[in-house]
Protein backbone atom coordinates (compact mmCIF):
# COMPACT_ATOMS: atom_id res chain seq x y z
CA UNK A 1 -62.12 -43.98 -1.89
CA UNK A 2 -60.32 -46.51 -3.94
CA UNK A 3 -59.48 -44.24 -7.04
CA UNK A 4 -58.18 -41.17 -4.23
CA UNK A 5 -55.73 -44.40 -2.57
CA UNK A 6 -54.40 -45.20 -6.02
CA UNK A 7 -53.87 -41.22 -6.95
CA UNK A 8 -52.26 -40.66 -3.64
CA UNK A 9 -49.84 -43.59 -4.04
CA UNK A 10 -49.02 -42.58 -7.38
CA UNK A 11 -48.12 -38.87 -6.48
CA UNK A 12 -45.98 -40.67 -3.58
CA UNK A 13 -44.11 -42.52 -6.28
CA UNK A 14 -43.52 -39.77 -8.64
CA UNK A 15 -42.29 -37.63 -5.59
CA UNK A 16 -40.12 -39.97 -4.78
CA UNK A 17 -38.37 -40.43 -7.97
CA UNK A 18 -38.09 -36.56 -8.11
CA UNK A 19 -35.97 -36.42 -4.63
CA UNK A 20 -33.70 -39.15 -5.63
CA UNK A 21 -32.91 -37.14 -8.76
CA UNK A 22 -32.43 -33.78 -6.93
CA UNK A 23 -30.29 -35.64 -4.87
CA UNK A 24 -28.22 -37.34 -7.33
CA UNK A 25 -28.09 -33.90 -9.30
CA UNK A 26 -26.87 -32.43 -6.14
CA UNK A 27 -24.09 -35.17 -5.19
CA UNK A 28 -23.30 -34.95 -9.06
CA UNK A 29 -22.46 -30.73 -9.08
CA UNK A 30 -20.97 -31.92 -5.07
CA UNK A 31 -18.68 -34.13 -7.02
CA UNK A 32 -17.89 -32.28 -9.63
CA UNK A 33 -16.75 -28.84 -6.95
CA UNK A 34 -14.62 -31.19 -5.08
CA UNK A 35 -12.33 -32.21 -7.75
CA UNK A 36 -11.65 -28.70 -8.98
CA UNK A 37 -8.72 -28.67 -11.56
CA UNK A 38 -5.06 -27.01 -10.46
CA UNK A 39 -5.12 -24.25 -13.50
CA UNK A 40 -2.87 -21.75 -14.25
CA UNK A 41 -4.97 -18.61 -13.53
CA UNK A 42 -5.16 -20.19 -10.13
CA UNK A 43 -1.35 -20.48 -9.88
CA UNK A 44 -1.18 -17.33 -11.24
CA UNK A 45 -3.61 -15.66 -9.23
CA UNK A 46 -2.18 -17.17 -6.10
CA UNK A 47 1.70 -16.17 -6.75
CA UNK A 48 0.21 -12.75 -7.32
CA UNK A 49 -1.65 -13.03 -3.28
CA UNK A 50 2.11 -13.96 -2.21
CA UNK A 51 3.47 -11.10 -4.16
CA UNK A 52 1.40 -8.66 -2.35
CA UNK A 53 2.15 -9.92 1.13
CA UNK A 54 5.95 -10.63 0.62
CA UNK A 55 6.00 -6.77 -0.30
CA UNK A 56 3.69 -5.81 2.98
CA UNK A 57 6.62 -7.98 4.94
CA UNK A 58 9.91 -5.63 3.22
CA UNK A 59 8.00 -2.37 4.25
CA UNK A 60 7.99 -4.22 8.27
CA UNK A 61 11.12 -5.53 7.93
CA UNK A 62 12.95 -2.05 6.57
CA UNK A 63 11.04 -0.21 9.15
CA UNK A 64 11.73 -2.17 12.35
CA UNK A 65 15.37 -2.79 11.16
CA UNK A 66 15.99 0.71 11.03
CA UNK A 67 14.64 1.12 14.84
CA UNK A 68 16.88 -2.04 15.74
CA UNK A 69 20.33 -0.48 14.48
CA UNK A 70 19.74 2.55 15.79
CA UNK A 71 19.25 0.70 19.20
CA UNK A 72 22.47 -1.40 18.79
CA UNK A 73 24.83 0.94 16.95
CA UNK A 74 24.58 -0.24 13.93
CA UNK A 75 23.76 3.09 12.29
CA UNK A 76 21.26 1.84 9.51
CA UNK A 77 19.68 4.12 7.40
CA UNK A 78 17.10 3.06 4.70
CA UNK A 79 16.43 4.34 1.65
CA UNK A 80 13.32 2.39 0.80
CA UNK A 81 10.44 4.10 1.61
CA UNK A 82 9.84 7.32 -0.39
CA UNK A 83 8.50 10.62 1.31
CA UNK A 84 5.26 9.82 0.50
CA UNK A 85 4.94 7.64 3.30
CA UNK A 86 4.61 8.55 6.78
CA UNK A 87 5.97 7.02 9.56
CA UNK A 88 4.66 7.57 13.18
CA UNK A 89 6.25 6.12 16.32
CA UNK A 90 4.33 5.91 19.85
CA UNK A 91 6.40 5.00 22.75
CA UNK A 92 4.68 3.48 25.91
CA UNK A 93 6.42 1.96 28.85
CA UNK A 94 6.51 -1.94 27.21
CA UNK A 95 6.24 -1.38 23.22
CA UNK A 96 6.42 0.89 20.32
CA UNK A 97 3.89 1.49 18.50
CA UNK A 98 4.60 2.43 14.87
CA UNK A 99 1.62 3.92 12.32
CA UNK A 100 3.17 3.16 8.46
CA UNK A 101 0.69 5.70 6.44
CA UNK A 102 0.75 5.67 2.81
CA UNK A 103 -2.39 7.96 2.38
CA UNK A 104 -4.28 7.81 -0.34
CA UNK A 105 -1.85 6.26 -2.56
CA UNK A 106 1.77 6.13 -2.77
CA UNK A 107 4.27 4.27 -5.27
CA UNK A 108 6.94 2.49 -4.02
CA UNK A 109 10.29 0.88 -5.80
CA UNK A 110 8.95 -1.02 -8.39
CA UNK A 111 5.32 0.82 -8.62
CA UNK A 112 3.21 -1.08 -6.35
CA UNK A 113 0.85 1.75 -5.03
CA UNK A 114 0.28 1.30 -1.38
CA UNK A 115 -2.95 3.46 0.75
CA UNK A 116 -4.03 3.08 3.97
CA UNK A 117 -2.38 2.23 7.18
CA UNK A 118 -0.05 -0.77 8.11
CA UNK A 119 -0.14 -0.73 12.11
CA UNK A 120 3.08 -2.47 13.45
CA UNK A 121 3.16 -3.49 17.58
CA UNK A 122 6.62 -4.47 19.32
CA UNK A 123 7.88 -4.69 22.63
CA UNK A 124 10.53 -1.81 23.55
CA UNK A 125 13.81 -3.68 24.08
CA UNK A 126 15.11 -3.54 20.67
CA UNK A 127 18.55 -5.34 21.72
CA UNK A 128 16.80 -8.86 22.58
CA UNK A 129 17.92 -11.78 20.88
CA UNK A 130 14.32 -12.71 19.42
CA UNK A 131 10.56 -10.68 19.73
CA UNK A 132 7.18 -10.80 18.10
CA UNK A 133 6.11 -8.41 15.98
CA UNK A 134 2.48 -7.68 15.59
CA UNK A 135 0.95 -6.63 12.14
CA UNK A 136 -2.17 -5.04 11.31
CA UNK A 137 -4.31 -2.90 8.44
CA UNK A 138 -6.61 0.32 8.54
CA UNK A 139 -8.29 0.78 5.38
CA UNK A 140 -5.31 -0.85 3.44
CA UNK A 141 -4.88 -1.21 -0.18
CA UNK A 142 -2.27 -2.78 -2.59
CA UNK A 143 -2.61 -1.79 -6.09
CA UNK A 144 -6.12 -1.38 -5.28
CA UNK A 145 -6.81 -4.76 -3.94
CA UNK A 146 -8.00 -4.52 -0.14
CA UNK A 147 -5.68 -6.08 2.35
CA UNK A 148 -7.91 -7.35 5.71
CA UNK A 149 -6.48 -9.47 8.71
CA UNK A 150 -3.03 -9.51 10.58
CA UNK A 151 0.62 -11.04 10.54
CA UNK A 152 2.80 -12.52 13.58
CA UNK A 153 6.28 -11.91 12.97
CA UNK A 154 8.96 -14.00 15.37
CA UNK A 155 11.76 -11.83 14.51
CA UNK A 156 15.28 -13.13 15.64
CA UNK A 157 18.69 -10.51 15.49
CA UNK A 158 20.48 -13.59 14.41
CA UNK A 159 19.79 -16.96 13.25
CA UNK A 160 22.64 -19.79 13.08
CA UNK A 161 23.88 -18.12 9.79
CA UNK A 162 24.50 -14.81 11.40
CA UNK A 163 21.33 -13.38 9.21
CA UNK A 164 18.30 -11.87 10.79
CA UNK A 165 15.61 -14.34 10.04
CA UNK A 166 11.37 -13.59 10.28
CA UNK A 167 8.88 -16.76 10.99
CA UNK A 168 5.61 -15.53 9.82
CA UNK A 169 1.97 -16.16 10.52
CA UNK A 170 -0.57 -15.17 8.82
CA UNK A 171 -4.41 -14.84 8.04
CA UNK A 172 -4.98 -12.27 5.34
CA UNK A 173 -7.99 -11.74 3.44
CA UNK A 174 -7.71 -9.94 -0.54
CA UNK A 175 -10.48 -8.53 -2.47
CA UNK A 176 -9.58 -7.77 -5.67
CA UNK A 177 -11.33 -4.64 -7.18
CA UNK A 178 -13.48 -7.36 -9.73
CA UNK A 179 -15.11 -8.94 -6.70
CA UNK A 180 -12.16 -11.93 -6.66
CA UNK A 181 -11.25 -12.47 -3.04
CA UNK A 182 -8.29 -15.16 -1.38
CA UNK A 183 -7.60 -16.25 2.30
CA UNK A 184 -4.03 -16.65 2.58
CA UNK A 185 -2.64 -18.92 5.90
CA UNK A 186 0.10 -20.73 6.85
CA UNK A 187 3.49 -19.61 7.86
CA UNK A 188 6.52 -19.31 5.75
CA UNK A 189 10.64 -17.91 7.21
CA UNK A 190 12.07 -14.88 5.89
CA UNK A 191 16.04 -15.05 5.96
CA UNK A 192 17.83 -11.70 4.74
CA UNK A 193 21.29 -12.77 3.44
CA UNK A 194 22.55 -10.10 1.82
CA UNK A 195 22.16 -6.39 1.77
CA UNK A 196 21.37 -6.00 5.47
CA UNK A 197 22.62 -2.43 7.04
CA UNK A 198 24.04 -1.29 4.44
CA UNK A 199 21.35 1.31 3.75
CA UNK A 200 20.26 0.69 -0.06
CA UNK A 201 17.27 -1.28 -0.84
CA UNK A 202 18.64 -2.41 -3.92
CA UNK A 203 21.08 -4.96 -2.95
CA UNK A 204 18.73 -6.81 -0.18
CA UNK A 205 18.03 -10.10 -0.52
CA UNK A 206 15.61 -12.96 1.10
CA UNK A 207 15.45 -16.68 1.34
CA UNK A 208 11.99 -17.88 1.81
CA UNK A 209 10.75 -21.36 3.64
CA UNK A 210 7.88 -22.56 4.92
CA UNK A 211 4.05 -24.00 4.35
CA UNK A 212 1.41 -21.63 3.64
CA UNK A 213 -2.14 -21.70 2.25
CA UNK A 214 -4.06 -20.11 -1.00
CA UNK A 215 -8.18 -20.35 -0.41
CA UNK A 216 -9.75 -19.06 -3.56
CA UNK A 217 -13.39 -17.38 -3.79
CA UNK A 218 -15.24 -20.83 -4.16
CA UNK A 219 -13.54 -21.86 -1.26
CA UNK A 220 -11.10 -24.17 -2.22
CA UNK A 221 -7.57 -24.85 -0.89
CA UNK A 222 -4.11 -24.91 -2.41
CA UNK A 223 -1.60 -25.99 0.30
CA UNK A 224 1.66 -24.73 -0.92
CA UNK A 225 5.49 -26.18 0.05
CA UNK A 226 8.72 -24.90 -0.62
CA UNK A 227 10.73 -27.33 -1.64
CA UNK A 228 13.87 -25.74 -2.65
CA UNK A 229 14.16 -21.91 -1.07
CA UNK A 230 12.87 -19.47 -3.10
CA UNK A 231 15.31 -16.19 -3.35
CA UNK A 232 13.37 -12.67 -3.66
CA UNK A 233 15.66 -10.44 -4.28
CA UNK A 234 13.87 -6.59 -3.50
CA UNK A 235 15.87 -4.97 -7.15
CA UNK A 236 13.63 -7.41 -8.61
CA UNK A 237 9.68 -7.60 -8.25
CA UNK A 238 9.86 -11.91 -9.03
CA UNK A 239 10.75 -14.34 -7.09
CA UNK A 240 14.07 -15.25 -9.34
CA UNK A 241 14.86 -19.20 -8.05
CA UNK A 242 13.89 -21.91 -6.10
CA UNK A 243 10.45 -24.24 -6.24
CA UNK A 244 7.54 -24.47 -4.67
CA UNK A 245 4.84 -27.25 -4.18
CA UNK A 246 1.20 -26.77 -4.70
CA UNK A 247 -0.60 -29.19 -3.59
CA UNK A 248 -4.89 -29.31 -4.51
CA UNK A 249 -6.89 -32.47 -2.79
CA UNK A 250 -4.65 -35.61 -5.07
CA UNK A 251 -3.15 -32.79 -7.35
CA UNK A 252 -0.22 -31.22 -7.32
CA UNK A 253 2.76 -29.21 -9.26
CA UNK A 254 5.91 -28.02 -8.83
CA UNK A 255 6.49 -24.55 -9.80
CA UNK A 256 9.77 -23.74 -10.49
CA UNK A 257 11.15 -19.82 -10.67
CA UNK A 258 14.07 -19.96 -12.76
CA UNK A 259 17.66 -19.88 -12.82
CA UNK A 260 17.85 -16.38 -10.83
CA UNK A 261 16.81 -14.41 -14.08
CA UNK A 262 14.03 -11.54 -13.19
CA UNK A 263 11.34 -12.11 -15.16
CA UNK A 264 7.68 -12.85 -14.86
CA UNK A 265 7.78 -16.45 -16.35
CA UNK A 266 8.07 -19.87 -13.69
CA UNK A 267 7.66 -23.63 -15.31
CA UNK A 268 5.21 -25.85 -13.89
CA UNK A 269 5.87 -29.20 -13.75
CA UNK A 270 2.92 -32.54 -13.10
CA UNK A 271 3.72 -35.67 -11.82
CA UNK A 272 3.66 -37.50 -15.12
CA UNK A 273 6.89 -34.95 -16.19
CA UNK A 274 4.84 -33.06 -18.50
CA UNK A 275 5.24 -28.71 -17.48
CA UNK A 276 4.08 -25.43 -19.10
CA UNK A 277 5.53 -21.90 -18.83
CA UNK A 278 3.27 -19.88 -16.46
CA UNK A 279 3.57 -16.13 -16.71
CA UNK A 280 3.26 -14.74 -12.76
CA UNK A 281 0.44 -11.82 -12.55
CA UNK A 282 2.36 -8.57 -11.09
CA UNK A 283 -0.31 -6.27 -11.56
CA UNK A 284 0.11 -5.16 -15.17
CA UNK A 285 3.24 -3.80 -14.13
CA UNK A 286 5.13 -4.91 -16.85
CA UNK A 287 8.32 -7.43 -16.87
């Protein structure tokens, strides 16, 4: 009875010691996920997510701006979209109800290839000062990365500048082809200051404010802040000036876009005033 005491107590011990190294091991790989580095491929990555849904946002704009001068005189006509794409309007007694269809695949300025279906919702009196725009996708692709989830737009005719200005929120999920998958949140303001009615896609040109969100696929957060407006001028695929904050747990960067150059390269600059040239993933599509 004695010697099965002792062997129980000793397995009891040696059990013991194995939890409290599981759990240390555990709180150790905890730790070490928590404190996940602010890299380049995920400031990369992430400008490339922003890419993707700026773009989404000029196909709604040019689509619903072209409704809204026709409703106000304005006489607008777009060149942007090629005749690939096929637009659909639905008229009910409130809204219209527009169906953007890109098929299975169509290249637009710049040679993003778009499929699927943007689905965009607004109420029917184009001449109000302000309305919401609804945003949604069917089966929508960007370059081959699937595009889930929906946008609010708060579009207004004509902000204290005289521009028409966007305030966006969003909650968009990407899958890249590889398996690679992003949440992207927040809400950011779209103000077009140049190129608006004149009918050539070329010569538009956006201001862009706001706080928005990068998840990654491990689940980790990059809150990002624009701290000097960043310009995206649609002639150009980059965003050519202005900086932006990203912020990870008690990291963060500053990543700056240039001197209004297009070109794929941004600096990003630490706290301590050391930076690195960061080359901004557009698909392959070259510079």
């Amino acid at each position: 009875m004695r010697s099965n005491l002792k062997m129980h107590a000793y397995l009891w011990v040696i059990g013991s010691m194995l939890l409290v190294t599981s759990c240390n091991k555990d709180e150790t790989v905890t730790d070490e996920l928590s404190v996940e580095k602010l890299t380049i491929e995920e400031v990369s990555l992430s400008d490339e997510a922003d890419a993707m849904s700026e773009d989404v946002l000029n196909v709604v704009d040019d689509v619903y701006a072209s409704d809204e001068a026709a409703a106000t005189g304005k006489g607008y006509i777009s060149d942007f979209l090629p005749d690939c794409v096929t637009v659909t309007t639905v008229e009910t007694s409130t809204s219209i109800e527009k169906t953007i269809d890109f098929g299975d695949g169509c290249e637009l300025r710049g040679g993003n290839v778009l499929a699927g279906i943007i689905n965009l919702s607004y109420s029917k009196d184009l001449t109000a000062a302000s309305k919401t725009m609804s945003v949604a996708f069917e089966n929508f692709t960007f370059n081959d990365v699937a595009i889930e989830g929906s946008k609010v737009v708060t579009r207004v005719r004509s902000n204290e500048n005289g521009n028409p200005q966007g305030n966006v929120t969003r909650d968009i999920t990407a899958t890249w082809p590889d398996g690679t998958s992003a949440v992207l949140g927040g809400s950011k303001t779209r103000e077009w200051i140049e190129g608006f009615g004149t009918g050539f896609w070329g010569d538009n040109v956006f201001l862009i404010t706001g706080n928005w969100t990068f998840t990654n696929r491990n689940g980790f957060t990059y809150e990002k802040e624009v701290l000097t407006p960043l310009r995206r001028e649609w002639a150009c695929r980059f965003i050519v000036s202005g900086v932006l904050q990203i912020t990870r747990q008690d990291q963060s960067a500053n990543l700056d876009f240039g001197d209004g150059t297009c070109d794929a390269f941004g600096t990003l600059t630490y706290p301590d005033g050391t930076s690195e040239e960061v080359r901004l993933r557009r698909f392959n599509l070259g510079n």
